[in-house]
Protein backbone atom coordinates (compact mmCIF):
# COMPACT_ATOMS: atom_id res chain seq x y z
CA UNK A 1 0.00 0.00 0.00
CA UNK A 2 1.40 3.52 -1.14
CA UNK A 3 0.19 6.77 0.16
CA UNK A 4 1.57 9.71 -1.84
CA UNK A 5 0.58 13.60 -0.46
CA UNK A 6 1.52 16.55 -2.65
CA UNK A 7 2.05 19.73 -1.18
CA UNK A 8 2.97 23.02 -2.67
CA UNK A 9 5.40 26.09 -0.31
CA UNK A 10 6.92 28.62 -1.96
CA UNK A 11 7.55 27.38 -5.53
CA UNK A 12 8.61 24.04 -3.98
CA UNK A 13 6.50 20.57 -4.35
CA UNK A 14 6.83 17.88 -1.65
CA UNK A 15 6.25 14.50 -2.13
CA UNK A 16 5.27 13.17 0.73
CA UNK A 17 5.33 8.73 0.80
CA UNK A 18 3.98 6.71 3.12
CA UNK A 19 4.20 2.90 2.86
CA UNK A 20 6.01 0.65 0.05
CA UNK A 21 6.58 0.92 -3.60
CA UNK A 22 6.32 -2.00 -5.76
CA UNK A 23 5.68 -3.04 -8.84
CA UNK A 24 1.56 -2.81 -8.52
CA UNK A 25 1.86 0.77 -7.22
CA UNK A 26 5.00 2.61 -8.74
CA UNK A 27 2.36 4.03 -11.56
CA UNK A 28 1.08 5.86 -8.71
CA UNK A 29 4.62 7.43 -7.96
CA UNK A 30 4.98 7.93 -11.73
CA UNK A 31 1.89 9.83 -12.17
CA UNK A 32 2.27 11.77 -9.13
CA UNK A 33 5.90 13.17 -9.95
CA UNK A 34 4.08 13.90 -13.78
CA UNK A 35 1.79 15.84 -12.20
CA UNK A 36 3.33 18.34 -10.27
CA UNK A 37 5.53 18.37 -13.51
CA UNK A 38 3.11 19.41 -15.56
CA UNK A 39 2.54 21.87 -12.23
CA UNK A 40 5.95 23.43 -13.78
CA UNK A 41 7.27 22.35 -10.51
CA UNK A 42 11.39 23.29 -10.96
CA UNK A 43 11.64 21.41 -7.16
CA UNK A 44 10.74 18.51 -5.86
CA UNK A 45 11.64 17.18 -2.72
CA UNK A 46 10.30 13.70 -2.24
CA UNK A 47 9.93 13.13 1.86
CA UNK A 48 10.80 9.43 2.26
CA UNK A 49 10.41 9.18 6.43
CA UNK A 50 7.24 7.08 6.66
CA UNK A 51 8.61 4.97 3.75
CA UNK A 52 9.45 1.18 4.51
CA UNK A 53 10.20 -0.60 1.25
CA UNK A 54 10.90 0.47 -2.27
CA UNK A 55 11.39 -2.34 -5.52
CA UNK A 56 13.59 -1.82 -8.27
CA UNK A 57 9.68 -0.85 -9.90
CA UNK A 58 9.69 2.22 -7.40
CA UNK A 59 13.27 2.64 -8.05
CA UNK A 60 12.76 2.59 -11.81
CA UNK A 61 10.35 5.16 -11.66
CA UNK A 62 13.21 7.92 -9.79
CA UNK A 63 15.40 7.13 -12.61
CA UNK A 64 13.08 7.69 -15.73
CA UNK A 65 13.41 11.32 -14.53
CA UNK A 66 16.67 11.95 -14.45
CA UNK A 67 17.68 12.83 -17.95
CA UNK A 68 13.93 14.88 -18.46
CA UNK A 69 14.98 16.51 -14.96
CA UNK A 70 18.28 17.43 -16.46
CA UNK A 71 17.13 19.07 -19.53
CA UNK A 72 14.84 21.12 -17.79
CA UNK A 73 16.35 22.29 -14.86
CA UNK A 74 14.32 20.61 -12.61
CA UNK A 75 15.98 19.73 -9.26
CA UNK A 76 14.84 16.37 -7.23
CA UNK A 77 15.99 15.65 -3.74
CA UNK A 78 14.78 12.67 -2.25
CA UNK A 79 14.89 12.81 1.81
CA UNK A 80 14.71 11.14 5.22
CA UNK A 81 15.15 7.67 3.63
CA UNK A 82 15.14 4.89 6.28
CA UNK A 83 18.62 2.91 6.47
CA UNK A 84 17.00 -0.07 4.86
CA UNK A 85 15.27 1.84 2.29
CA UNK A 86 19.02 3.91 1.85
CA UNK A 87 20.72 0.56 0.87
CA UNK A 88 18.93 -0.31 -1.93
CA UNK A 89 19.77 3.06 -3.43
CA UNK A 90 23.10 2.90 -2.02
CA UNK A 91 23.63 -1.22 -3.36
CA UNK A 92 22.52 -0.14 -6.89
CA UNK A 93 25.18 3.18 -7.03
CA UNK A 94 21.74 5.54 -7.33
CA UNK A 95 22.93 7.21 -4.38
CA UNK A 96 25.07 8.65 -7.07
CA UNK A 97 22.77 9.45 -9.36
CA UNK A 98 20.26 11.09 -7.33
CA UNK A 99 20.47 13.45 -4.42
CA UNK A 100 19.68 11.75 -1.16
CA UNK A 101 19.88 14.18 2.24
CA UNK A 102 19.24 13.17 5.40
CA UNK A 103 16.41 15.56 6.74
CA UNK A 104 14.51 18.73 4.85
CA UNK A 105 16.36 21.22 6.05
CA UNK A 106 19.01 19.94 3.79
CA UNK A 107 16.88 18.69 1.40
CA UNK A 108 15.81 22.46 0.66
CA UNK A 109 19.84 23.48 0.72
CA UNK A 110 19.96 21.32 -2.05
């Protein structure tokens, strides 16, 4: 079960999840990072505290984005991941690829 809350402060989206991605739910993910998109959101800070399980499905979905992100100078910070949710970005090098903070404060630092 995935619970995804969208909320709008100055200019900024946040993505809030709750719960696990998989592969019957990343479409929701998917169409909820399209939407604020189409939004013109230029940040998105997706808040990853009450998150407890992501699948390569969920993590496919992040990393779709990247190169459209790119392009159009759209930042993404993912935050507050849990350590178990952290290693499987960590194990697959998207730790790399993506930024990852620890809390919001330094989520919105960038």
């Amino acid at each position: 079960m995935l619970n995804i809350e969208k909320r709008l402060e100055n200019d900024i989206w946040t993505l809030i999840l709750t719960g696990e991605i998989d592969a019957s739910n990343s479409v929701e993910l998917d169409a909820a990072i399209s939407e604020v998109v189409q939004e013109g959101a230029k940040s998105i800070l997706i808040d990853c505290a009450a998150l407890d399980y992501i699948s390569s499905a969920g993590l496919g979905v992040f990393m779709s984005y990247l190169d459209e992100f790119e392009e159009n100078n759209v930042k993404m910070v993912i935050f507050a991941l849990k350590d178990k949710v952290f290693q499987v970005f960590h194990i697959l090098g998207l730790d790399q690829l993506i930024i990852i903070r620890p809390t919001k404060e330094e989520a919105l630092e960038g």
